[in-house]
N, C-alpha and C. Protein backbone atom coordinates (compact mmCIF):
# COMPACT_ATOMS: atom_id res chain seq x y z
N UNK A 1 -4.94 10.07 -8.12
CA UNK A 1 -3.67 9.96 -7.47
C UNK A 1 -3.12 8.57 -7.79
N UNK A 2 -1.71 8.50 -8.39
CA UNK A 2 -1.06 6.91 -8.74
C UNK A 2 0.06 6.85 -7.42
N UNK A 3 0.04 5.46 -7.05
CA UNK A 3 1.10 5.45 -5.68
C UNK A 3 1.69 4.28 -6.35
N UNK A 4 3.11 3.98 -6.78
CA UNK A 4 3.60 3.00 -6.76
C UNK A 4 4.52 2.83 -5.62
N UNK A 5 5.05 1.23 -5.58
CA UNK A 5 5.42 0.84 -4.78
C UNK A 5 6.80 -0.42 -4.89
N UNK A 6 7.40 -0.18 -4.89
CA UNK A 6 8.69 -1.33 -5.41
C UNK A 6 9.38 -1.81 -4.21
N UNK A 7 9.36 -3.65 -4.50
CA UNK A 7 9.83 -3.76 -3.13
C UNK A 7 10.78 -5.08 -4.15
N UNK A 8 12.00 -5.04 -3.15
CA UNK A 8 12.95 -6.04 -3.56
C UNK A 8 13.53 -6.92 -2.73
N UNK A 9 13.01 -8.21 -3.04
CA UNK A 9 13.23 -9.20 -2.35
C UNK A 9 14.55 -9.93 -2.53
N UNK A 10 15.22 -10.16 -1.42
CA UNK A 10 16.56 -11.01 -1.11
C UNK A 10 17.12 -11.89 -0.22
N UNK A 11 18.02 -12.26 0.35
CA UNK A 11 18.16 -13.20 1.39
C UNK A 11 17.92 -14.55 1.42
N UNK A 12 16.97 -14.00 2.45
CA UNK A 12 16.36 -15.47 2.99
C UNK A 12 15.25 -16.11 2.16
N UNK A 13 14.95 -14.72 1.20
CA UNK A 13 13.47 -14.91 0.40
C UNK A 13 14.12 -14.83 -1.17
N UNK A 14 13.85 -15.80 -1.84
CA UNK A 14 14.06 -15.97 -3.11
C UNK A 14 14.06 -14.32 -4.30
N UNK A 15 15.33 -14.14 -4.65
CA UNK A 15 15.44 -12.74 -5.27
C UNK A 15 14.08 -12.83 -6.00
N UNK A 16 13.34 -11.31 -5.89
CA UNK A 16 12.45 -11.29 -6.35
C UNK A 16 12.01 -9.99 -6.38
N UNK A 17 11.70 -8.72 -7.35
CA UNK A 17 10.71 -7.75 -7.44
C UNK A 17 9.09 -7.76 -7.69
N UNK A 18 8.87 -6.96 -6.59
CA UNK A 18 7.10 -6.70 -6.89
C UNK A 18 6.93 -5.38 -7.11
N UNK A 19 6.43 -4.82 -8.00
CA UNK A 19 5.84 -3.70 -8.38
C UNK A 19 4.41 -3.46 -8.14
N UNK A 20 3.87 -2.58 -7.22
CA UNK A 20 2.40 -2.56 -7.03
C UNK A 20 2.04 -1.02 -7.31
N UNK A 21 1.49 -0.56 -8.30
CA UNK A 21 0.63 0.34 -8.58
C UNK A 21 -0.33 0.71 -8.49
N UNK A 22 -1.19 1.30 -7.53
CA UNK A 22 -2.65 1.90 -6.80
C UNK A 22 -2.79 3.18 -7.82
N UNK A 23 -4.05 3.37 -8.03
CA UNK A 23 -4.19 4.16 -8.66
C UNK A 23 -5.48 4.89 -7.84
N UNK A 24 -6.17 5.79 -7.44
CA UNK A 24 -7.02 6.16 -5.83
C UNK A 24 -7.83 7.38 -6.26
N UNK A 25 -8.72 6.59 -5.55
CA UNK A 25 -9.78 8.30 -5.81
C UNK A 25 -9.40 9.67 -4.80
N UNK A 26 -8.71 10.81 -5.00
CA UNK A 26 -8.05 11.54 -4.29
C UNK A 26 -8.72 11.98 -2.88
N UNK A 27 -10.33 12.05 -2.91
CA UNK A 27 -10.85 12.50 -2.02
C UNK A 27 -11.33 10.89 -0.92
N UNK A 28 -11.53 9.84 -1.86
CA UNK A 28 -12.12 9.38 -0.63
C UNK A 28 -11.19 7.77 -0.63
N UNK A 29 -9.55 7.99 -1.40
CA UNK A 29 -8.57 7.38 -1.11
C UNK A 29 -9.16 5.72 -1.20
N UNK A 30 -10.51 5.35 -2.06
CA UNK A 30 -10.66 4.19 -2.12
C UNK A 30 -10.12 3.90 -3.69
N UNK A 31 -10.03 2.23 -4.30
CA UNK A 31 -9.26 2.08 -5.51
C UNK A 31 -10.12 2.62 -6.60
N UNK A 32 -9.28 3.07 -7.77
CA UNK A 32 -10.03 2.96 -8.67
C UNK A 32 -9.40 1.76 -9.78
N UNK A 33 -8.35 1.31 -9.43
CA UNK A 33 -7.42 0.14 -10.30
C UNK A 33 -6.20 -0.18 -8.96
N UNK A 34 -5.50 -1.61 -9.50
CA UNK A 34 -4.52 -1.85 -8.56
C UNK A 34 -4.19 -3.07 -9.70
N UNK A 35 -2.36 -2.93 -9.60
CA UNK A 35 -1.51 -4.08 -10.87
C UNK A 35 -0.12 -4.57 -9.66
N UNK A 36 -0.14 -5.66 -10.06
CA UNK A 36 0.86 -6.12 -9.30
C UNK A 36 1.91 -7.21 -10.55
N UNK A 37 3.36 -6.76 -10.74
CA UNK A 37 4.21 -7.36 -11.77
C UNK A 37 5.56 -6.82 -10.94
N UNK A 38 6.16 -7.57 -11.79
CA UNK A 38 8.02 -7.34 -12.02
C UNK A 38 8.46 -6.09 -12.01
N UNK A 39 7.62 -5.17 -12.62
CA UNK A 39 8.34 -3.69 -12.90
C UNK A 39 8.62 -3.90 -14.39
N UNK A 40 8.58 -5.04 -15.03
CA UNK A 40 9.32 -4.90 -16.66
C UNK A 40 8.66 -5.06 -17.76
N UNK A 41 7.26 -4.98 -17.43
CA UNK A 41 6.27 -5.08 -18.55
C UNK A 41 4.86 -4.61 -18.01
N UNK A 42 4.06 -5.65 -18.68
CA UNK A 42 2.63 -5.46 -18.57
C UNK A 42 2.47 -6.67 -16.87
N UNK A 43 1.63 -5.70 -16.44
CA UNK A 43 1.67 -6.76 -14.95
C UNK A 43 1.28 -8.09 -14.91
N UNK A 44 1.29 -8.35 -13.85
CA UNK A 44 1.10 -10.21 -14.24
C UNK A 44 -0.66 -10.11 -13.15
N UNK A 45 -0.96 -9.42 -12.05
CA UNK A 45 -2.19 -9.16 -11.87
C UNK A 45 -2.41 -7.74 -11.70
N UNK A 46 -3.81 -7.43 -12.38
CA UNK A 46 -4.43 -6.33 -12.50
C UNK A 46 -5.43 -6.01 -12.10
N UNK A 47 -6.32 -5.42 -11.02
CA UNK A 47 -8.11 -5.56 -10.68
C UNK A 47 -8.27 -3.57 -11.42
N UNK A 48 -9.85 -3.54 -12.16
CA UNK A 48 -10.23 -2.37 -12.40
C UNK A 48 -11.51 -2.32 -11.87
N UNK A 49 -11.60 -1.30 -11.21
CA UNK A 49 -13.11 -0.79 -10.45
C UNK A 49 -13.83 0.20 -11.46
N UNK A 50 -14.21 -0.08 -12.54
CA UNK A 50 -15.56 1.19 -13.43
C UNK A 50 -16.60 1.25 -12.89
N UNK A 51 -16.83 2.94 -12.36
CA UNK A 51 -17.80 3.20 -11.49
C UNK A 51 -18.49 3.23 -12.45
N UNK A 52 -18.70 3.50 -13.36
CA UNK A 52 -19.56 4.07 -14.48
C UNK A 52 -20.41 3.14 -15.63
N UNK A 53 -19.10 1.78 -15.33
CA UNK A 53 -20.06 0.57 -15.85
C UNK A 53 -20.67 -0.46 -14.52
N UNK A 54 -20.17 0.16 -13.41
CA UNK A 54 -20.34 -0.50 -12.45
C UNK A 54 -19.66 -1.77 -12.21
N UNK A 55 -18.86 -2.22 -12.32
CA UNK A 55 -17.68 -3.53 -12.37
C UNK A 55 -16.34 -3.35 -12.00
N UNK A 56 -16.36 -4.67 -11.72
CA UNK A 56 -14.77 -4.81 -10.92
C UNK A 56 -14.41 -5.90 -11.89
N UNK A 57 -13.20 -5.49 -12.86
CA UNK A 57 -12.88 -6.89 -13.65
C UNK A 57 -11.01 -7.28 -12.97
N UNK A 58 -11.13 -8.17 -13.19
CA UNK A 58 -9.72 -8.50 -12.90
C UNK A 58 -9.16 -9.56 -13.89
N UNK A 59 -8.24 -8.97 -14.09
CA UNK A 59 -7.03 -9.80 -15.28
C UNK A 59 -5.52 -10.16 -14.72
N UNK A 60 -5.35 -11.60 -14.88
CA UNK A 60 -4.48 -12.44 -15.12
C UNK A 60 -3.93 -12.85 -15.98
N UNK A 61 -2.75 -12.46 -16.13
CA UNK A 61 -2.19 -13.15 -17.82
C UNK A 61 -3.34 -13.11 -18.81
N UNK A 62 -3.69 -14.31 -19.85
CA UNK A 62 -4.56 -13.81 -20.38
C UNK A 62 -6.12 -13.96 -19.74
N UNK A 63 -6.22 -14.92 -18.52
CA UNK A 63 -7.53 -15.09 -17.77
C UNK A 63 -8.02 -13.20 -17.44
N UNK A 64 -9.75 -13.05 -17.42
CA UNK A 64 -10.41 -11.76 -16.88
C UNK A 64 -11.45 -12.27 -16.68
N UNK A 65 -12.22 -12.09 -16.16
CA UNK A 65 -13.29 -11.82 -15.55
C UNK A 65 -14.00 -10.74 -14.22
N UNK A 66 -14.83 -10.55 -14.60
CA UNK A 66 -15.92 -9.42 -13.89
C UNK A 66 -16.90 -9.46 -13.16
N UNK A 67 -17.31 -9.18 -12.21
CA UNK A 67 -17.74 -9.27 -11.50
C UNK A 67 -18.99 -7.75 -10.70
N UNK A 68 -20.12 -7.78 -10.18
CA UNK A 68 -20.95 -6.07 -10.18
C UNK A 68 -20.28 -5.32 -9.26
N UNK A 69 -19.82 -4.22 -9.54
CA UNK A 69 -19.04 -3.21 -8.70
C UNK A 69 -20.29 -2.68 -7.58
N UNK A 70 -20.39 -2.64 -6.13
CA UNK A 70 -21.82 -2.81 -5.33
C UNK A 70 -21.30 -2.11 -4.83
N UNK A 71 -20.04 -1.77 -3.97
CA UNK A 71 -19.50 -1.14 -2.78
C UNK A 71 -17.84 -0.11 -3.42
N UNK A 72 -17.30 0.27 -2.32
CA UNK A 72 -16.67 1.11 -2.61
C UNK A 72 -14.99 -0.33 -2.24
N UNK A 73 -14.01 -0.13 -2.44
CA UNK A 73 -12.67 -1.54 -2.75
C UNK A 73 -11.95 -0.39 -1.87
N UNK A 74 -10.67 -1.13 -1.42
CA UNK A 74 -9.63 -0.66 -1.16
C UNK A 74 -8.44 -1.50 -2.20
N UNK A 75 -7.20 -1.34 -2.02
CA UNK A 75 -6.43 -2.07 -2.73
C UNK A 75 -5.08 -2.06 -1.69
N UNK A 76 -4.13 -3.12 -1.53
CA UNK A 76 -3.16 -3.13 -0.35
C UNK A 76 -2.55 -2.07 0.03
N UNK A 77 -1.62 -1.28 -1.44
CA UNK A 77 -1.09 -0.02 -1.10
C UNK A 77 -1.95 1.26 -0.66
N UNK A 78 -3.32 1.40 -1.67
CA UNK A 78 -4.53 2.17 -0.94
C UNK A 78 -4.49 2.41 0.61
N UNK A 79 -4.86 1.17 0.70
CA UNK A 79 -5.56 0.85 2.29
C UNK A 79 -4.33 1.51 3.22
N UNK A 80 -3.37 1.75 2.84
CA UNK A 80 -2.23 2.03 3.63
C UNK A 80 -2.41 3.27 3.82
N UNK A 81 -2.75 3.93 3.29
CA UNK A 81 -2.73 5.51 2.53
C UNK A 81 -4.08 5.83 3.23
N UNK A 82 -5.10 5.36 2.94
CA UNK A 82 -6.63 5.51 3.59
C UNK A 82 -6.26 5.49 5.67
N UNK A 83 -5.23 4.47 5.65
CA UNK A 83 -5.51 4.31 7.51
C UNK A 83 -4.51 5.75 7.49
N UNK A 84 -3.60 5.79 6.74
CA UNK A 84 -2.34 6.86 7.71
C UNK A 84 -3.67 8.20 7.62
N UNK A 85 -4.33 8.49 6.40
CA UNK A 85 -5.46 9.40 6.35
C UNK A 85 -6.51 9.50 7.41
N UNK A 86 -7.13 8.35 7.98
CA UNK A 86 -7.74 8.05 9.16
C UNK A 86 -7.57 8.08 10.55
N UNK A 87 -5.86 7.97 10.59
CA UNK A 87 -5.54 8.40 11.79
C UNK A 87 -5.21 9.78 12.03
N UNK A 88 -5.06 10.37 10.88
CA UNK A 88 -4.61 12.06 11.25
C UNK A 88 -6.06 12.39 11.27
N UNK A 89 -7.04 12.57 10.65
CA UNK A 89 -8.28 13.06 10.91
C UNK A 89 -9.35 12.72 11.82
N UNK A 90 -9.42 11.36 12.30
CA UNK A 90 -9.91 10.93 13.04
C UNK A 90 -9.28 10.41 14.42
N UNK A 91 -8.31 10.98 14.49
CA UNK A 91 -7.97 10.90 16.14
C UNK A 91 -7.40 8.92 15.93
N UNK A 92 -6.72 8.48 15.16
CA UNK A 92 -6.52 7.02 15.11
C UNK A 92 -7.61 6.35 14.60
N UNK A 93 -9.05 7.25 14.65
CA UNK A 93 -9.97 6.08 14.11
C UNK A 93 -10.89 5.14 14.95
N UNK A 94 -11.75 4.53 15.17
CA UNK A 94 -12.89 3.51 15.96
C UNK A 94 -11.73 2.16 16.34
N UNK A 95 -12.53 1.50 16.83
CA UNK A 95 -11.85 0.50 17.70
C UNK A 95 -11.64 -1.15 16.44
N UNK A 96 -12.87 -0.67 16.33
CA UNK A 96 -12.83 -1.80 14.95
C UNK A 96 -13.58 -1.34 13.70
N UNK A 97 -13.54 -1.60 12.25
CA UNK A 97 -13.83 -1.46 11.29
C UNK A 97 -13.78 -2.20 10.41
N UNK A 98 -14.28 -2.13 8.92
CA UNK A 98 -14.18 -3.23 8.01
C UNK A 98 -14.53 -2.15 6.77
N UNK A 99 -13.10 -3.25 5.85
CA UNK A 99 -13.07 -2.46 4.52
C UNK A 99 -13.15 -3.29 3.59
N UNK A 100 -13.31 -3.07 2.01
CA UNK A 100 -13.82 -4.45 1.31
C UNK A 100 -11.99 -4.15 0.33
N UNK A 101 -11.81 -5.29 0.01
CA UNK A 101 -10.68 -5.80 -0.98
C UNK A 101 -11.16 -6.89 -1.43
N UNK A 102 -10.75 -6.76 -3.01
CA UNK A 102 -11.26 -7.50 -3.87
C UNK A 102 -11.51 -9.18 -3.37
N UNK A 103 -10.54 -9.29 -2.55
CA UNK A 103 -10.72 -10.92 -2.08
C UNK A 103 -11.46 -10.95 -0.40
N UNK A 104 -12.07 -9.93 -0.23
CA UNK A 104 -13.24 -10.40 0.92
C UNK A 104 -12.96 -8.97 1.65
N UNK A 105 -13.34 -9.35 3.13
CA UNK A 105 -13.73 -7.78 3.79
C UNK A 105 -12.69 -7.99 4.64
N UNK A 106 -12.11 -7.08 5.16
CA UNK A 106 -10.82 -6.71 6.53
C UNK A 106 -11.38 -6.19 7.32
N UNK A 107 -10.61 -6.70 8.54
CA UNK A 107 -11.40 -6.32 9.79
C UNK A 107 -10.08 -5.45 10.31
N UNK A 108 -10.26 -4.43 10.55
CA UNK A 108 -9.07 -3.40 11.09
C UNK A 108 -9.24 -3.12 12.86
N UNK A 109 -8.66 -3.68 13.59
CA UNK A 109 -8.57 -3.56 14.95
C UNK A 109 -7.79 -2.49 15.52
N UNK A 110 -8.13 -1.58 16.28
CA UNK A 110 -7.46 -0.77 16.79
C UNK A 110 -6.60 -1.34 17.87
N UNK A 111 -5.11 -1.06 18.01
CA UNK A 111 -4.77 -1.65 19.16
C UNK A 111 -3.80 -0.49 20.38
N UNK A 112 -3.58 -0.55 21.34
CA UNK A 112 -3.56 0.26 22.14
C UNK A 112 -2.01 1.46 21.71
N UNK A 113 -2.10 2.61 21.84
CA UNK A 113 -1.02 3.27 21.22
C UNK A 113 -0.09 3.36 21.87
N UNK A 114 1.04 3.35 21.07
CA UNK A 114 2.51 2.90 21.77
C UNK A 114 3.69 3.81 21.31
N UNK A 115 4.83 3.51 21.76
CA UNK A 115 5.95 4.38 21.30
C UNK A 115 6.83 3.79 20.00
N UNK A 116 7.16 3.92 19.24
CA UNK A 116 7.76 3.65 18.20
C UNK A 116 9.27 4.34 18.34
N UNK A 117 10.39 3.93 18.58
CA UNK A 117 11.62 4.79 18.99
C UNK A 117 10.95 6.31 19.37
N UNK A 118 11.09 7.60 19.49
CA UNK A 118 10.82 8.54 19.85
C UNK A 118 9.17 8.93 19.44
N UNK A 119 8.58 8.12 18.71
CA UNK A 119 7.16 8.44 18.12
C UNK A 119 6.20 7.66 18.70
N UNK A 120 5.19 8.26 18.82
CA UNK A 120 3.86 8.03 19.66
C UNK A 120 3.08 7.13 18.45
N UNK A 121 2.97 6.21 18.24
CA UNK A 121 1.88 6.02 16.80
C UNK A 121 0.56 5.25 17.56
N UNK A 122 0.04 5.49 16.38
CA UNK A 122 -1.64 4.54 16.39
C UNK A 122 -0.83 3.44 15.94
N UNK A 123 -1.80 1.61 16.16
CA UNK A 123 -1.45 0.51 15.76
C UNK A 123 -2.80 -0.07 15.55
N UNK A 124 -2.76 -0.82 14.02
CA UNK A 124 -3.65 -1.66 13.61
C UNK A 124 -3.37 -2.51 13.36
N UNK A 125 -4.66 -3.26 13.91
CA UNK A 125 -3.93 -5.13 13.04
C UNK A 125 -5.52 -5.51 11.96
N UNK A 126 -4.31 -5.95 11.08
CA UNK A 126 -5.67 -6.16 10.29
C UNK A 126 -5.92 -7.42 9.48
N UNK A 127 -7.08 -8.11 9.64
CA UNK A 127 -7.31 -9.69 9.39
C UNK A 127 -8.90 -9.66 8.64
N UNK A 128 -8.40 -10.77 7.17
CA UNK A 128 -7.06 -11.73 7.51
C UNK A 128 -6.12 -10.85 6.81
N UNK A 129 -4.80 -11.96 6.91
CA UNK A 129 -3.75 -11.23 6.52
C UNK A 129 -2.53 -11.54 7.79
N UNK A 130 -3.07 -11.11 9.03
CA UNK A 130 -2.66 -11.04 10.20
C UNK A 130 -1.37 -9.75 10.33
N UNK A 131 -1.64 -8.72 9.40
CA UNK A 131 -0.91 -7.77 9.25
C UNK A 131 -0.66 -6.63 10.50
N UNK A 132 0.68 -6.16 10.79
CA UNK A 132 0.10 -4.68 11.74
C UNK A 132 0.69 -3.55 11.16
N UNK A 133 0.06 -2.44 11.28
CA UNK A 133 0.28 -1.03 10.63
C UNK A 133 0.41 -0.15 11.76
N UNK A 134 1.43 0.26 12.03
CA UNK A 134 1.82 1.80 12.65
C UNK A 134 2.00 2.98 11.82
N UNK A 135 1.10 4.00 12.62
CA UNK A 135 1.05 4.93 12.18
C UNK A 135 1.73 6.54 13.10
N UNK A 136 2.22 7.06 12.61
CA UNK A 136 2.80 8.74 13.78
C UNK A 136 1.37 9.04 14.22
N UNK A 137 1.14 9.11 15.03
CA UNK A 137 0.29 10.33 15.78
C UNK A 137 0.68 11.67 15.18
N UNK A 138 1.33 12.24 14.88
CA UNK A 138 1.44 13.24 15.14
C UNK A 138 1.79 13.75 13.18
N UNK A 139 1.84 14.70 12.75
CA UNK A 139 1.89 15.21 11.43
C UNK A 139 3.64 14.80 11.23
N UNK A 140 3.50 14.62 9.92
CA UNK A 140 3.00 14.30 8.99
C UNK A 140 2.54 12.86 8.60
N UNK A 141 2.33 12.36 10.40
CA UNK A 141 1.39 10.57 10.12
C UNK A 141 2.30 9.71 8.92
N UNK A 142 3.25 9.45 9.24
CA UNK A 142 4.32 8.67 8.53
C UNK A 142 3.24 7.49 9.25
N UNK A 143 4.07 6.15 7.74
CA UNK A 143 3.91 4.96 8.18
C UNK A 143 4.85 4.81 8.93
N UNK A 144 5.22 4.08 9.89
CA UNK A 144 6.21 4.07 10.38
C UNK A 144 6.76 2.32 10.54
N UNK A 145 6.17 1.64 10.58
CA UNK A 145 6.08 0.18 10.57
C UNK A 145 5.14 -0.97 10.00
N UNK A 146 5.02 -1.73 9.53
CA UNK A 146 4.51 -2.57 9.00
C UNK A 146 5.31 -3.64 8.86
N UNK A 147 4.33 -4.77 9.66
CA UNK A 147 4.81 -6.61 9.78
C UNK A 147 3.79 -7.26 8.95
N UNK A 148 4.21 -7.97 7.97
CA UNK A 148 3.52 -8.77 7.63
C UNK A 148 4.17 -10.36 7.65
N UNK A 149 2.78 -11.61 7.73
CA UNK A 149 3.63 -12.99 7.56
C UNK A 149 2.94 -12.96 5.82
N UNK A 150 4.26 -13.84 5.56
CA UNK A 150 4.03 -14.28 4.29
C UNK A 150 4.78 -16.01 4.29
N UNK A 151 4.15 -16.67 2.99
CA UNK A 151 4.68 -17.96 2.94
C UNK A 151 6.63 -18.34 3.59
N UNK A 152 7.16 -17.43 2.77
CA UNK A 152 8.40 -17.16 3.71
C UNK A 152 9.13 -17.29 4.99
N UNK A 153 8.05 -16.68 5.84
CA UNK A 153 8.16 -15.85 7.02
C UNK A 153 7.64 -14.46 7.02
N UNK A 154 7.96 -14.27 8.00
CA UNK A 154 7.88 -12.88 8.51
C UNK A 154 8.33 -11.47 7.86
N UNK A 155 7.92 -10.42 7.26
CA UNK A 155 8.60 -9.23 6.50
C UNK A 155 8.14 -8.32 7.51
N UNK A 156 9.27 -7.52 8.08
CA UNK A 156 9.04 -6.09 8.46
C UNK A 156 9.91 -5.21 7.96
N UNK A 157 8.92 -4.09 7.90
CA UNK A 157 9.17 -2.88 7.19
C UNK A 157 9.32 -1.40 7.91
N UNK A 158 10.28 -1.02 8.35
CA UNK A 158 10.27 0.36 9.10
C UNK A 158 11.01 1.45 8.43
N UNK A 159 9.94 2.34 8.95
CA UNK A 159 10.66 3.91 7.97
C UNK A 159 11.66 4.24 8.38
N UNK A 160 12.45 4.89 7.56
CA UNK A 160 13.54 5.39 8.17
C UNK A 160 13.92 6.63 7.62
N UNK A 161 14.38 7.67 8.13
CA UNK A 161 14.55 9.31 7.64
C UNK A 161 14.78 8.87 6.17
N UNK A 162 14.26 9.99 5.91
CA UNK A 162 14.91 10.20 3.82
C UNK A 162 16.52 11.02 3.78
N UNK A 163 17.22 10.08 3.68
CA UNK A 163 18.52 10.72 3.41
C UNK A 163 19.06 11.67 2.41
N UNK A 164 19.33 13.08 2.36
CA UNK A 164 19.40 13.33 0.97
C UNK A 164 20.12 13.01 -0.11
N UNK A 165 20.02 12.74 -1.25
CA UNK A 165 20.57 12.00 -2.24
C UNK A 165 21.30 13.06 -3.38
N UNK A 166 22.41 12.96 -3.36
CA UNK A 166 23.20 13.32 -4.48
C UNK A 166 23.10 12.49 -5.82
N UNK A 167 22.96 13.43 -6.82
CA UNK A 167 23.00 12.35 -7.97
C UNK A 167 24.70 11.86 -8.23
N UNK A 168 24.27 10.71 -9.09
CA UNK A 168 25.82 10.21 -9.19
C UNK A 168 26.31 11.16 -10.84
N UNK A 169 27.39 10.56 -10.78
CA UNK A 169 28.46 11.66 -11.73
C UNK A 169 27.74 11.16 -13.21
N UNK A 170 27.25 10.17 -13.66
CA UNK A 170 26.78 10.39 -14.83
C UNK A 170 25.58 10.58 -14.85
N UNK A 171 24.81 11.00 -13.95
CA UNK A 171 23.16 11.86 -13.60
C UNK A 171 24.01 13.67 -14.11
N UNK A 172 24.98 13.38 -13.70
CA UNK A 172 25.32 14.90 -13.65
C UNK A 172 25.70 15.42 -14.61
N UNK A 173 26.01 14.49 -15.43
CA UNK A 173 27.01 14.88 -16.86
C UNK A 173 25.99 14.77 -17.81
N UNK A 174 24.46 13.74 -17.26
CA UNK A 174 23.61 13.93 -18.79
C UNK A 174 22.64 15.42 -18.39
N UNK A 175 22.85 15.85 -17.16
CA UNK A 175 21.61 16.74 -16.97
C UNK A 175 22.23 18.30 -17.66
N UNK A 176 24.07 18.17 -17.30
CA UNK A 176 24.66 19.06 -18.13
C UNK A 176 24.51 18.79 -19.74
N UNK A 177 24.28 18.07 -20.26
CA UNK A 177 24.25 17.73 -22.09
C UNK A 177 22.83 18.08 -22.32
N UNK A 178 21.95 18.20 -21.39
CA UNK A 178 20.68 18.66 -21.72
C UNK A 178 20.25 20.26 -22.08
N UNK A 179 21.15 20.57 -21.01
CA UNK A 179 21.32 22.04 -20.76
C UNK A 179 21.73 23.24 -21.76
């Protein structure tokens, strides 16, 4: 399973795109690769998990190095995907837990469940990082929120309905020339 992720930075925070690409083992939603770039080339960081050579290498520009693959990784966008998975099957999940990412272990705290405008969700905080993740209770377990601090400040992120999208008039005129 590949999950990308594009986020575009403005404002208050220096214009900026991040492109993050998870790439996931379907059944047990841990990484099998994770790239983080611009969107306009080859990424600027990359980590690969080979179960098979057993290693976790990670590449930087032209810096790599490797390291023994021992345990099972998550990767940021993963881990997102693994909790909303954890709370629909497991009732929200244990009170506390710990998952490994390439730069050390997370401690995932359960915190008491709350209302989210009309939605009931599970809430995690998870450190370090000092991140929190809401999740729906209820199907189809949308993310529904996510705060993170960053050098910046503060980023929050809330879902919001999928609006349906009309294509625009020259989506429409090349899909007719195809035809």
């Amino acid at each position: 399973m590949v999950v990308r992720v594009q986020t575009d930075f403005s404002g208050m925070l220096p214009d900026l795109r991040r492109v993050q690409t998870s790439r996931l083992d379907p059944r047990t939603l841990t990484s099998l690769s994770y790239a983080e770039g611009d969107g306009r080339g080859r990424a600027a960081f990359e980590t690969i998990f080979d179960r098979r050579e057993g290693l976790v290498t990670l590449r930087q520009g032209k810096d790599e190095a490797s390291t023994p693959l021992t345990t099972d990784h998550h990767d940021p966008v993963g881990l997102l995907l693994w909790l909303r998975a954890r709370a629909a099957s497991q009732n929200g999940g244990p009170e506390r837990s710990y998952v490994h990412l390439t730069g050390g272990r997370v401690l995932i705290q359960r915190l008491p469940d709350s209302l989210i405008g009309d939605a009931e969700v599970y809430g995690y905080y998870l450190r370090p990082g000092n991140a929190y993740v809401y999740v729906e209770r209820q199907a189809p377990h949308r993310l529904t929120r996510l705060i993170q601090p960053t050098d910046f400040g503060v980023i929050e992120a809330n879902a919001q309905a999928a609006a349906a999208r009309r294509p625009a008039a020259n989506e429409r005129r090349r899909r007719r020339g195809r035809e």
